[in-house]
PDB file of N, CA and C in Angstrom:
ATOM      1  N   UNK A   1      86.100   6.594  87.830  1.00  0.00           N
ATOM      2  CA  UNK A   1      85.294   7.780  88.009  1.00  0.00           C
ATOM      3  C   UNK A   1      84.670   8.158  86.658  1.00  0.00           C
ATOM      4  N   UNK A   2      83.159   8.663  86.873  1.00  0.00           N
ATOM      5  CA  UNK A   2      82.864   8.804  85.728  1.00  0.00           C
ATOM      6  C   UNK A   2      82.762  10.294  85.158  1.00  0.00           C
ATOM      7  N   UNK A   3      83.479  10.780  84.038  1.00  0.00           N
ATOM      8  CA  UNK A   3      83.556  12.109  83.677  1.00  0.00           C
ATOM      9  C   UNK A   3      82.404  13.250  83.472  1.00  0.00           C
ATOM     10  N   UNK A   4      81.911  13.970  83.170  1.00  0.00           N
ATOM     11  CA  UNK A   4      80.660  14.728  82.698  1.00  0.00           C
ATOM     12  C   UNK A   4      81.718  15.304  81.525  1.00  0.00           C
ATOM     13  N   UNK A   5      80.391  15.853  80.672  1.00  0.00           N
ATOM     14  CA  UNK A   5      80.904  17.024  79.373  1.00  0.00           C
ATOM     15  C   UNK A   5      80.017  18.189  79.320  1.00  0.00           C
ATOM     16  N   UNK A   6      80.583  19.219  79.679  1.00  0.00           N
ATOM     17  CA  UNK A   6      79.710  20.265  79.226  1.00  0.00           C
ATOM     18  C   UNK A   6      80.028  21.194  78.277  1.00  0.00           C
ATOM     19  N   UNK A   7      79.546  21.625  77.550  1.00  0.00           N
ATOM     20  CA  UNK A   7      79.424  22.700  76.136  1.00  0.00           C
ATOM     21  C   UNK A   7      78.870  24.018  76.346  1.00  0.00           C
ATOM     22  N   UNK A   8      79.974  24.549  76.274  1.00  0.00           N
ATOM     23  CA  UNK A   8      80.031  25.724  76.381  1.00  0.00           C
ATOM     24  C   UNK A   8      79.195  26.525  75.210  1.00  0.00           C
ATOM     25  N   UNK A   9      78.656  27.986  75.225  1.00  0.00           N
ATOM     26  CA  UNK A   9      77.102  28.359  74.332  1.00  0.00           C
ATOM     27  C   UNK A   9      77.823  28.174  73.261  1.00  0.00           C
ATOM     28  N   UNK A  10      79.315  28.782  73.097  1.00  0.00           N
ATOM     29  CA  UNK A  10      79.479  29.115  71.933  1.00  0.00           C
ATOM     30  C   UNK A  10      79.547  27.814  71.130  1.00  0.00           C
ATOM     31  N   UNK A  11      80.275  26.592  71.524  1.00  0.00           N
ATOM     32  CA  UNK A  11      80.611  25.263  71.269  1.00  0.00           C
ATOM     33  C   UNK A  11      79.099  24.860  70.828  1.00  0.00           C
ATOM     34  N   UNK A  12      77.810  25.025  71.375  1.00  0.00           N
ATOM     35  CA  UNK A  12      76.740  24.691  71.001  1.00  0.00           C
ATOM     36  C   UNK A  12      76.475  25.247  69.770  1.00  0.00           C
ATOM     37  N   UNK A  13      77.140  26.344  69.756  1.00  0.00           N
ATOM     38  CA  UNK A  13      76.621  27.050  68.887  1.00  0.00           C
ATOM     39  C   UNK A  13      77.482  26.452  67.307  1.00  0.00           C
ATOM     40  N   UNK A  14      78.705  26.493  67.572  1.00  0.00           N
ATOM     41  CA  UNK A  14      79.480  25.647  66.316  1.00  0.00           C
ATOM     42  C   UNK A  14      78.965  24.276  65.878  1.00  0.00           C
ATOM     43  N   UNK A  15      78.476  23.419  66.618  1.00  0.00           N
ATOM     44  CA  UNK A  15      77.480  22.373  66.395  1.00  0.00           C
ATOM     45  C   UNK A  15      76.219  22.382  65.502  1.00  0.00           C
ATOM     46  N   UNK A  16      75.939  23.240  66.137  1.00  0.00           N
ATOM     47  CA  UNK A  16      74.688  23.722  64.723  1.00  0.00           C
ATOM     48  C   UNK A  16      74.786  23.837  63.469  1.00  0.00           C
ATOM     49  N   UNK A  17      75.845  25.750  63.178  1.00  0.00           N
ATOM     50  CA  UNK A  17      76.269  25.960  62.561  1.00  0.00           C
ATOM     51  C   UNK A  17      76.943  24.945  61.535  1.00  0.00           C
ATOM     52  N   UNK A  18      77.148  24.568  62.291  1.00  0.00           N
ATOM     53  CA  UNK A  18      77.985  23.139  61.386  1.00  0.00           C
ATOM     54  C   UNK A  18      77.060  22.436  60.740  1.00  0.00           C
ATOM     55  N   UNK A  19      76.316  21.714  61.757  1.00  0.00           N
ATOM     56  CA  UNK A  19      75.128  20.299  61.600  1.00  0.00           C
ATOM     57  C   UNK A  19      74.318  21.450  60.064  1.00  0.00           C
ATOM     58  N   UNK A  20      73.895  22.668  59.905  1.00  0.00           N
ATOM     59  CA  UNK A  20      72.729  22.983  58.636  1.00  0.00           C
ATOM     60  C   UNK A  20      74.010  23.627  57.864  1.00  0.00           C
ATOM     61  N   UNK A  21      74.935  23.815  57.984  1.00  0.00           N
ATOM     62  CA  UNK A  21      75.595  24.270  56.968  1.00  0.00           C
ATOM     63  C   UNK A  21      76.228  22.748  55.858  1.00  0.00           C
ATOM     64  N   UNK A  22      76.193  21.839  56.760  1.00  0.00           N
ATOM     65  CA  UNK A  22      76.575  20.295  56.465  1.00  0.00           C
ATOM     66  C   UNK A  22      75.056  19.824  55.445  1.00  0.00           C
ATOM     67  N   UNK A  23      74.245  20.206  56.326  1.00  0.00           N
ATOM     68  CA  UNK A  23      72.941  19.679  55.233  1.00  0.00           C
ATOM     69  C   UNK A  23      72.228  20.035  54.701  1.00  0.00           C
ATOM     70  N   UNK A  24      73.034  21.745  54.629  1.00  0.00           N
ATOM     71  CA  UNK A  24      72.520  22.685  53.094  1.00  0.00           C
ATOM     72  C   UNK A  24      73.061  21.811  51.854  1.00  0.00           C
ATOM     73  N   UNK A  25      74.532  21.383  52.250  1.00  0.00           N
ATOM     74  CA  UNK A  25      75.365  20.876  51.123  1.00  0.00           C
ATOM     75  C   UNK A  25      74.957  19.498  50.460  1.00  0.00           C
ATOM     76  N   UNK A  26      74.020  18.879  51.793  1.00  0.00           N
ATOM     77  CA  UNK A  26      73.542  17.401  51.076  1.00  0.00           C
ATOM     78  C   UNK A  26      73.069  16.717  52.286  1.00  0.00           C
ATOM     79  N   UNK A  27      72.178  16.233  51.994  1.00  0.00           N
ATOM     80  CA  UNK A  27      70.864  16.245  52.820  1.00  0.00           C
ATOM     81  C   UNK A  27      71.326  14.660  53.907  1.00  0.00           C
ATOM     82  N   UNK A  28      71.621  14.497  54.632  1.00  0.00           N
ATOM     83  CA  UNK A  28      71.934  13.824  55.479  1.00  0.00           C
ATOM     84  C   UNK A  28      73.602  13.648  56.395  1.00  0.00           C
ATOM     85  N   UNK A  29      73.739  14.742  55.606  1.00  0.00           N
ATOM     86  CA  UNK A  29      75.771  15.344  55.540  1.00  0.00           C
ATOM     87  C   UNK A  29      75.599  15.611  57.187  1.00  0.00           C
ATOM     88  N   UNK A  30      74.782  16.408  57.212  1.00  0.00           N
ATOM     89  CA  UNK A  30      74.797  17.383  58.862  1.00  0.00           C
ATOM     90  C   UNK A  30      74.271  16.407  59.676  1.00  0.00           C
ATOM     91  N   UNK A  31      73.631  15.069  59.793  1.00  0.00           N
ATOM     92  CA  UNK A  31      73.836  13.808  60.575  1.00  0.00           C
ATOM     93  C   UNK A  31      74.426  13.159  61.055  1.00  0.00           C
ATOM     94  N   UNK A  32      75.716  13.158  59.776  1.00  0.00           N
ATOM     95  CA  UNK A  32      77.218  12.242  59.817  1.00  0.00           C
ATOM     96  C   UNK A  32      77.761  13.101  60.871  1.00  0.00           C
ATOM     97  N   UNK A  33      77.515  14.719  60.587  1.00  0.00           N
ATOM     98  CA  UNK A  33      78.138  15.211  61.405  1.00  0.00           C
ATOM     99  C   UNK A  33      78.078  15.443  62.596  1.00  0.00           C
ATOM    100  N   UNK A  34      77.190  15.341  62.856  1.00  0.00           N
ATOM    101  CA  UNK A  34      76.609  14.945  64.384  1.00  0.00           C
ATOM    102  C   UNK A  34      77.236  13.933  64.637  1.00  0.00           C
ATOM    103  N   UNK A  35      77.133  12.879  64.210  1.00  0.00           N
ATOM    104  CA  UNK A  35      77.661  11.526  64.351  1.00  0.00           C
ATOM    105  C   UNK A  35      78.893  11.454  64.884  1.00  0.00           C
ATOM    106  N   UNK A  36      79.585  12.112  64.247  1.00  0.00           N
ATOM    107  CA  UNK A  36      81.229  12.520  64.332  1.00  0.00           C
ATOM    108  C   UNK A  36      81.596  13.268  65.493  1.00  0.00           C
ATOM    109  N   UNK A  37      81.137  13.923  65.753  1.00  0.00           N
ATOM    110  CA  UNK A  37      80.924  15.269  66.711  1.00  0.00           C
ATOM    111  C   UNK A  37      80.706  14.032  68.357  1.00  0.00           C
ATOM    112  N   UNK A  38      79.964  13.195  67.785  1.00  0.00           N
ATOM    113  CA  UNK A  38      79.715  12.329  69.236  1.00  0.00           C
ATOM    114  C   UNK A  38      80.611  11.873  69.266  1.00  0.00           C
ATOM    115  N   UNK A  39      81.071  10.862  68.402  1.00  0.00           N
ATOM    116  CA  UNK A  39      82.446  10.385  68.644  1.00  0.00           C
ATOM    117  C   UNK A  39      83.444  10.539  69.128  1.00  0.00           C
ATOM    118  N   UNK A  40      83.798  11.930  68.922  1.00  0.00           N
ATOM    119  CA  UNK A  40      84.863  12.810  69.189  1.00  0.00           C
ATOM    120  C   UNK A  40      84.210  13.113  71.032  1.00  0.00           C
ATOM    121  N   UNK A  41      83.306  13.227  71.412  1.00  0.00           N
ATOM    122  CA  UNK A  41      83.124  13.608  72.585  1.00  0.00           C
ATOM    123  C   UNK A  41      83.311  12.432  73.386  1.00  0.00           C
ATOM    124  N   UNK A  42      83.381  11.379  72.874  1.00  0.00           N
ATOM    125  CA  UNK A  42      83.688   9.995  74.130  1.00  0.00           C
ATOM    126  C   UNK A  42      84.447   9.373  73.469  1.00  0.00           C
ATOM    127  N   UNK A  43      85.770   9.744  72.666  1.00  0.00           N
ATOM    128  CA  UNK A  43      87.192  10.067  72.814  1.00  0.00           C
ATOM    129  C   UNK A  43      87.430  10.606  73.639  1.00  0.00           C
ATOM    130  N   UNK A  44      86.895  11.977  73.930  1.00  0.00           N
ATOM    131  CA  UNK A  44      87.915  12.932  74.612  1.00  0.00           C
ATOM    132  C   UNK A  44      87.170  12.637  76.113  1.00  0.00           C
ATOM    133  N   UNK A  45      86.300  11.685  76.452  1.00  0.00           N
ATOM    134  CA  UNK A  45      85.970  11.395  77.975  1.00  0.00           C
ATOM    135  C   UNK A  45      86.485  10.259  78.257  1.00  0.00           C
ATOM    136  N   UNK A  46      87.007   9.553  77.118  1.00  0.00           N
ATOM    137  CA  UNK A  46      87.720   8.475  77.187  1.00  0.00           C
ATOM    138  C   UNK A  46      88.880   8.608  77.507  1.00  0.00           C
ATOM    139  N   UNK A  47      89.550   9.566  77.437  1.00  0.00           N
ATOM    140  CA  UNK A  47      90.882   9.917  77.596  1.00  0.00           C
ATOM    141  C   UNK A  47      91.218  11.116  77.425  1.00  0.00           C
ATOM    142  N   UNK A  48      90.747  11.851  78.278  1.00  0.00           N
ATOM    143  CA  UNK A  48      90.903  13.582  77.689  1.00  0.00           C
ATOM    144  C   UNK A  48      92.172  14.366  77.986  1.00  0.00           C
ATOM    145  N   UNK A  49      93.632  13.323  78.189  1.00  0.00           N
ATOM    146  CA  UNK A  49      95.090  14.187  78.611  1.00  0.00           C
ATOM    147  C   UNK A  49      95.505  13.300  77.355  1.00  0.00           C
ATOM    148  N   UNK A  50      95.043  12.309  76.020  1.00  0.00           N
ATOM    149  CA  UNK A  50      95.173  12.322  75.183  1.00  0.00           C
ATOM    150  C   UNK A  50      95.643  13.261  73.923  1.00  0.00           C
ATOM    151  N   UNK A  51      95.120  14.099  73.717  1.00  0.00           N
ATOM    152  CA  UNK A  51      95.026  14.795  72.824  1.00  0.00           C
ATOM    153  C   UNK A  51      96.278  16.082  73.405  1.00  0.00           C
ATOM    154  N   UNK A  52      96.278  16.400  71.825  1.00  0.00           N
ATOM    155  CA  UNK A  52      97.259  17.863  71.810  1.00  0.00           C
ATOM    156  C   UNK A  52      97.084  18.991  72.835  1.00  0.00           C
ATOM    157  N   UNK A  53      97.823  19.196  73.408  1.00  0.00           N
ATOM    158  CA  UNK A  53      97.712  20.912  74.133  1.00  0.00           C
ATOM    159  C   UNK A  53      97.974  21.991  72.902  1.00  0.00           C
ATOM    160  N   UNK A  54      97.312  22.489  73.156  1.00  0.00           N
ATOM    161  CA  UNK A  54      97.177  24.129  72.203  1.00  0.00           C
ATOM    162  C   UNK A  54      97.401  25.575  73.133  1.00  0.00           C
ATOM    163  N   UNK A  55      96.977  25.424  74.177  1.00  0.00           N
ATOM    164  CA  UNK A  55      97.406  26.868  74.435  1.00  0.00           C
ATOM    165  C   UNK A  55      97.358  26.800  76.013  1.00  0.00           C
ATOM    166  N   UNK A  56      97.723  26.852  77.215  1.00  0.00           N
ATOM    167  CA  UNK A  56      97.339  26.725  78.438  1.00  0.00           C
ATOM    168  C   UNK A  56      97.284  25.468  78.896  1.00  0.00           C
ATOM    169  N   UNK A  57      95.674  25.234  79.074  1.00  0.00           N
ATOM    170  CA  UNK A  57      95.203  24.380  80.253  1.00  0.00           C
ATOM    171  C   UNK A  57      94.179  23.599  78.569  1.00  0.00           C
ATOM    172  N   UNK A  58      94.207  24.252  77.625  1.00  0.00           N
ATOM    173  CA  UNK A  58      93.012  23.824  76.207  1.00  0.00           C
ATOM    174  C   UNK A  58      94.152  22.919  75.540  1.00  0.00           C
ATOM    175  N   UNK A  59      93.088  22.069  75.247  1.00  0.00           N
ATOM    176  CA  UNK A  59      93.345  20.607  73.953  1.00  0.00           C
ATOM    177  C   UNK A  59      92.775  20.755  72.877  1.00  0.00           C
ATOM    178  N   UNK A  60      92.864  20.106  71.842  1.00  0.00           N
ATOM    179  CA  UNK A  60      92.253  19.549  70.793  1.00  0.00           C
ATOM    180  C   UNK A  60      92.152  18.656  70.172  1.00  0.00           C
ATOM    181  N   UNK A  61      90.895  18.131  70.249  1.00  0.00           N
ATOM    182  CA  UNK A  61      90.653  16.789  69.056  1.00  0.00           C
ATOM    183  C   UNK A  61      90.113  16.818  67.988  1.00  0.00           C
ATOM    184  N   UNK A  62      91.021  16.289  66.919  1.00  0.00           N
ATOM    185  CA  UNK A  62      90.436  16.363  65.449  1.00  0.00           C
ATOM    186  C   UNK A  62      89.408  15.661  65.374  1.00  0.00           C
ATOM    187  N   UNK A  63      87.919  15.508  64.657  1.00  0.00           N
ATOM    188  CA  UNK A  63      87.553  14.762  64.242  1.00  0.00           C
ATOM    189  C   UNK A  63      87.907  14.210  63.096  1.00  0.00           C
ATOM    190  N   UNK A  64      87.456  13.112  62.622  1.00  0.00           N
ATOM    191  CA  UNK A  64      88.188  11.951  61.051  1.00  0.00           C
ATOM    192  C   UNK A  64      87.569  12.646  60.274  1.00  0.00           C
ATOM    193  N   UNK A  65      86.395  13.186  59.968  1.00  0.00           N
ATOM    194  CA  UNK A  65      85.534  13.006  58.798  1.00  0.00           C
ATOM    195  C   UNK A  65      85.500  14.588  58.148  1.00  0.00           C
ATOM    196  N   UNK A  66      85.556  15.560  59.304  1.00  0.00           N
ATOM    197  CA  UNK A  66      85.302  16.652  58.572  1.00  0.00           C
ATOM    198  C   UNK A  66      86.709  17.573  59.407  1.00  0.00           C
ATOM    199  N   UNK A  67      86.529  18.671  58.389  1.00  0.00           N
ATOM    200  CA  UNK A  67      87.807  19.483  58.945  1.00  0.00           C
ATOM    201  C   UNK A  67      87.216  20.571  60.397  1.00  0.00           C
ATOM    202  N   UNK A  68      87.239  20.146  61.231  1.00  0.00           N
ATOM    203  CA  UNK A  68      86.959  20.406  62.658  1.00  0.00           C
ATOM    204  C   UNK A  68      88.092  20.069  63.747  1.00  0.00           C
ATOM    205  N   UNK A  69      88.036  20.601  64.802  1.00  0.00           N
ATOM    206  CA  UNK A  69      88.679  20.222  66.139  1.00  0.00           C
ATOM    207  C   UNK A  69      88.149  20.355  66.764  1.00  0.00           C
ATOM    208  N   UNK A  70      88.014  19.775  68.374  1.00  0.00           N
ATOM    209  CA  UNK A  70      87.284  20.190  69.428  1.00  0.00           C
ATOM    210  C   UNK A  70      88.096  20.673  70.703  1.00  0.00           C
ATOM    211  N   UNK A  71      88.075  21.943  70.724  1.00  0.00           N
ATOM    212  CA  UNK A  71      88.957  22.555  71.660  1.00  0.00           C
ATOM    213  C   UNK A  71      88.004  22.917  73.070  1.00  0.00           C
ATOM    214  N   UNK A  72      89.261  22.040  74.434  1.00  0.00           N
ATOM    215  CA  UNK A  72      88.267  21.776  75.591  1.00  0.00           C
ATOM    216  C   UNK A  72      89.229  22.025  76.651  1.00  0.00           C
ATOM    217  N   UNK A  73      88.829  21.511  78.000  1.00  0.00           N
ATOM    218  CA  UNK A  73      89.716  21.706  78.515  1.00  0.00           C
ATOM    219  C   UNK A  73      89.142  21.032  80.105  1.00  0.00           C
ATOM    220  N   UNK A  74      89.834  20.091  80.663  1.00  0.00           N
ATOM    221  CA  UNK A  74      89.409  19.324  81.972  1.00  0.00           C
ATOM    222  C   UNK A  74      89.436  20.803  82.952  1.00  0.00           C
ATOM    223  N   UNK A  75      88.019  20.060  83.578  1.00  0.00           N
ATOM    224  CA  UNK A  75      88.052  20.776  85.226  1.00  0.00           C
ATOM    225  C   UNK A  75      87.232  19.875  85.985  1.00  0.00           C
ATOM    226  N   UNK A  76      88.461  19.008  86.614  1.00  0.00           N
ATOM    227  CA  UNK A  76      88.714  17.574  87.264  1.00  0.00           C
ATOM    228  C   UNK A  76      88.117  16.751  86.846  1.00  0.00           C
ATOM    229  N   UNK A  77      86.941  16.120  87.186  1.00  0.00           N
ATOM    230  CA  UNK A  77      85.876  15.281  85.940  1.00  0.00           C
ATOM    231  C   UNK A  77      85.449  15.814  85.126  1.00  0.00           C
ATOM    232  N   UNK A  78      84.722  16.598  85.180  1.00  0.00           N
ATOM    233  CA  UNK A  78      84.464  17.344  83.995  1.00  0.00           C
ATOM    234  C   UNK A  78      85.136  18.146  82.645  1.00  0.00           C
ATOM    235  N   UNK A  79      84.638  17.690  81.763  1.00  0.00           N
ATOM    236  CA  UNK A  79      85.218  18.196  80.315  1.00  0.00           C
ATOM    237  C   UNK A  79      84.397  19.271  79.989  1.00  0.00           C
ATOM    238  N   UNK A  80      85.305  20.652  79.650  1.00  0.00           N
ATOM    239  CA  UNK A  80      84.427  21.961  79.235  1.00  0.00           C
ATOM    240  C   UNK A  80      84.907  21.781  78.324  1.00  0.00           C
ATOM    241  N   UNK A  81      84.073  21.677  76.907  1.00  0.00           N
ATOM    242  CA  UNK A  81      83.768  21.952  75.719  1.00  0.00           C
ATOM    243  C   UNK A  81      83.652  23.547  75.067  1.00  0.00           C
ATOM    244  N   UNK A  82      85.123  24.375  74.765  1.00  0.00           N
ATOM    245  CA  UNK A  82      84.726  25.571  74.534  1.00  0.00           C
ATOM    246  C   UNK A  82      84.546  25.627  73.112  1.00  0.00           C
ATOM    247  N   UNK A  83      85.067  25.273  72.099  1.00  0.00           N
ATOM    248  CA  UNK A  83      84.440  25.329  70.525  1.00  0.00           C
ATOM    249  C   UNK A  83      84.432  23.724  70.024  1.00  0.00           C
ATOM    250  N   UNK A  84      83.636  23.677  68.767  1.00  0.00           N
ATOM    251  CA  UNK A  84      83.931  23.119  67.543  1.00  0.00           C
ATOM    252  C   UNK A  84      84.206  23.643  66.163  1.00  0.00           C
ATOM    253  N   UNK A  85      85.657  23.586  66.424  1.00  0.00           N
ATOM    254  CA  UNK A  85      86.108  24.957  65.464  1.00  0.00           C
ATOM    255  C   UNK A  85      86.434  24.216  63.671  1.00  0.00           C
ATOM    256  N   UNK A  86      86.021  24.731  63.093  1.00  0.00           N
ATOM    257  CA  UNK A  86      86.247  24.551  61.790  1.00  0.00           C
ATOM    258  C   UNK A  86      88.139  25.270  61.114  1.00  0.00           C
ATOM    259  N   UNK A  87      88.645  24.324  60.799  1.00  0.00           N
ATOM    260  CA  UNK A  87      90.070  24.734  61.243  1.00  0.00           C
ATOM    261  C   UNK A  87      90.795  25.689  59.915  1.00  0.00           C
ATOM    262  N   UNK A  88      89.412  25.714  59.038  1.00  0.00           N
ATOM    263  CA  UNK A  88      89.644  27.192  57.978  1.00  0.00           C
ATOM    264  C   UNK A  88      89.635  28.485  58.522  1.00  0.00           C
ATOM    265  N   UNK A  89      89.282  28.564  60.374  1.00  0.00           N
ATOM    266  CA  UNK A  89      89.322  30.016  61.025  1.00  0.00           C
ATOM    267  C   UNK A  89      90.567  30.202  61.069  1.00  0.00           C
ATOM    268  N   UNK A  90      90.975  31.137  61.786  1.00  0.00           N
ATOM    269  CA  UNK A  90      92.236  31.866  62.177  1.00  0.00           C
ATOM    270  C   UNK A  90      92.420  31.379  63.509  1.00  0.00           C
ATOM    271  N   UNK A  91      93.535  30.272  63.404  1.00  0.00           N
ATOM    272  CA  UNK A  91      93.748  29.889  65.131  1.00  0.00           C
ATOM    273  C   UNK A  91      93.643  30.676  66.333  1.00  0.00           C
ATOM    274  N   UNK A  92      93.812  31.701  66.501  1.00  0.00           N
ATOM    275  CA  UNK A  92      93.883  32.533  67.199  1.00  0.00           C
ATOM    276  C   UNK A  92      92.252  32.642  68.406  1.00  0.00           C
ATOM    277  N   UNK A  93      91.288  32.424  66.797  1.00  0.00           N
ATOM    278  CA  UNK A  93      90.193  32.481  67.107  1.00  0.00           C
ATOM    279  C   UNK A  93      89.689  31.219  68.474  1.00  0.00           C
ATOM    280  N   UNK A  94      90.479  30.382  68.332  1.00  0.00           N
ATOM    281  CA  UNK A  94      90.381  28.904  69.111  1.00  0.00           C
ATOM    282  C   UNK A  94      90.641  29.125  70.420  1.00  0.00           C
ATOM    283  N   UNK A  95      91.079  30.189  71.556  1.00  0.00           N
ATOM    284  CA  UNK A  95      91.619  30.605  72.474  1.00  0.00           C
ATOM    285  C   UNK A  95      90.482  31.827  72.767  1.00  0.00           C
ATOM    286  N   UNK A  96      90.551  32.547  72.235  1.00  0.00           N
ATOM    287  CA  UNK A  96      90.584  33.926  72.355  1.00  0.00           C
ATOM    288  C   UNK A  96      88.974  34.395  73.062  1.00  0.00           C
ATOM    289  N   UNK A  97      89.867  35.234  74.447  1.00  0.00           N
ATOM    290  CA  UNK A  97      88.912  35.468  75.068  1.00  0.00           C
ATOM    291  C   UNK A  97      88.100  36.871  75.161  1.00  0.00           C
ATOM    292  N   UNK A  98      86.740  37.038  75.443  1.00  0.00           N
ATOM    293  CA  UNK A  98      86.393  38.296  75.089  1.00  0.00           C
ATOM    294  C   UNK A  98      86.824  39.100  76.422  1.00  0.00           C
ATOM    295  N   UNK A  99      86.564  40.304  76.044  1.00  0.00           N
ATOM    296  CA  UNK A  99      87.379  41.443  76.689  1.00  0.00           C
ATOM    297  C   UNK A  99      86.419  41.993  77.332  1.00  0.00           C
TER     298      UNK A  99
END
């Protein structure tokens, strides 16, 4: 069976954030990171009961290259993508739902 991935706004939104904050620092940095960022997404469709449980029904996969995780969570084929969290936040932040 073949999986889907979807990304959640905010998760889109850490992607970015990431990708120009990566190539403020040096000009093809926020590419790699993209790069990485894919990788990590067909890992985790490759095998998405792989990875760590963190809180509930949510996982996480490290990427290699930069200090990130990708915290997700199956709903049956499909992979919801809720962050790409930079793991200098406050864990808490990796869960946490608005009110």
């Amino acid at each position: 069976m073949k999986r889907g991935l979807i990304l959640r706004p905010k998760a889109r939104q850490d992607v970015v954030d990431g990708y120009y904050w990566y190539e403020e620092k040096s000009v093809g940095l926020g590419d790699r990171f993209l790069i990485e960022v894919q990788r990590a997404f067909a890992h985790i469709l490759q095998n998405p009961n792989g990875f760590q449980r963190v809180h509930d029904q949510f996982r996480q996969a490290p990427l290699d290259r930069f200090p990130f995780v990708i915290v997700y969570r199956t709903d049956g084929p499909v992979v919801v993508v809720m962050r790409v969290f930079h793991t200098s936040q406050h864990p808490k932040k990796k869960v946490r739902r608005k009110k």
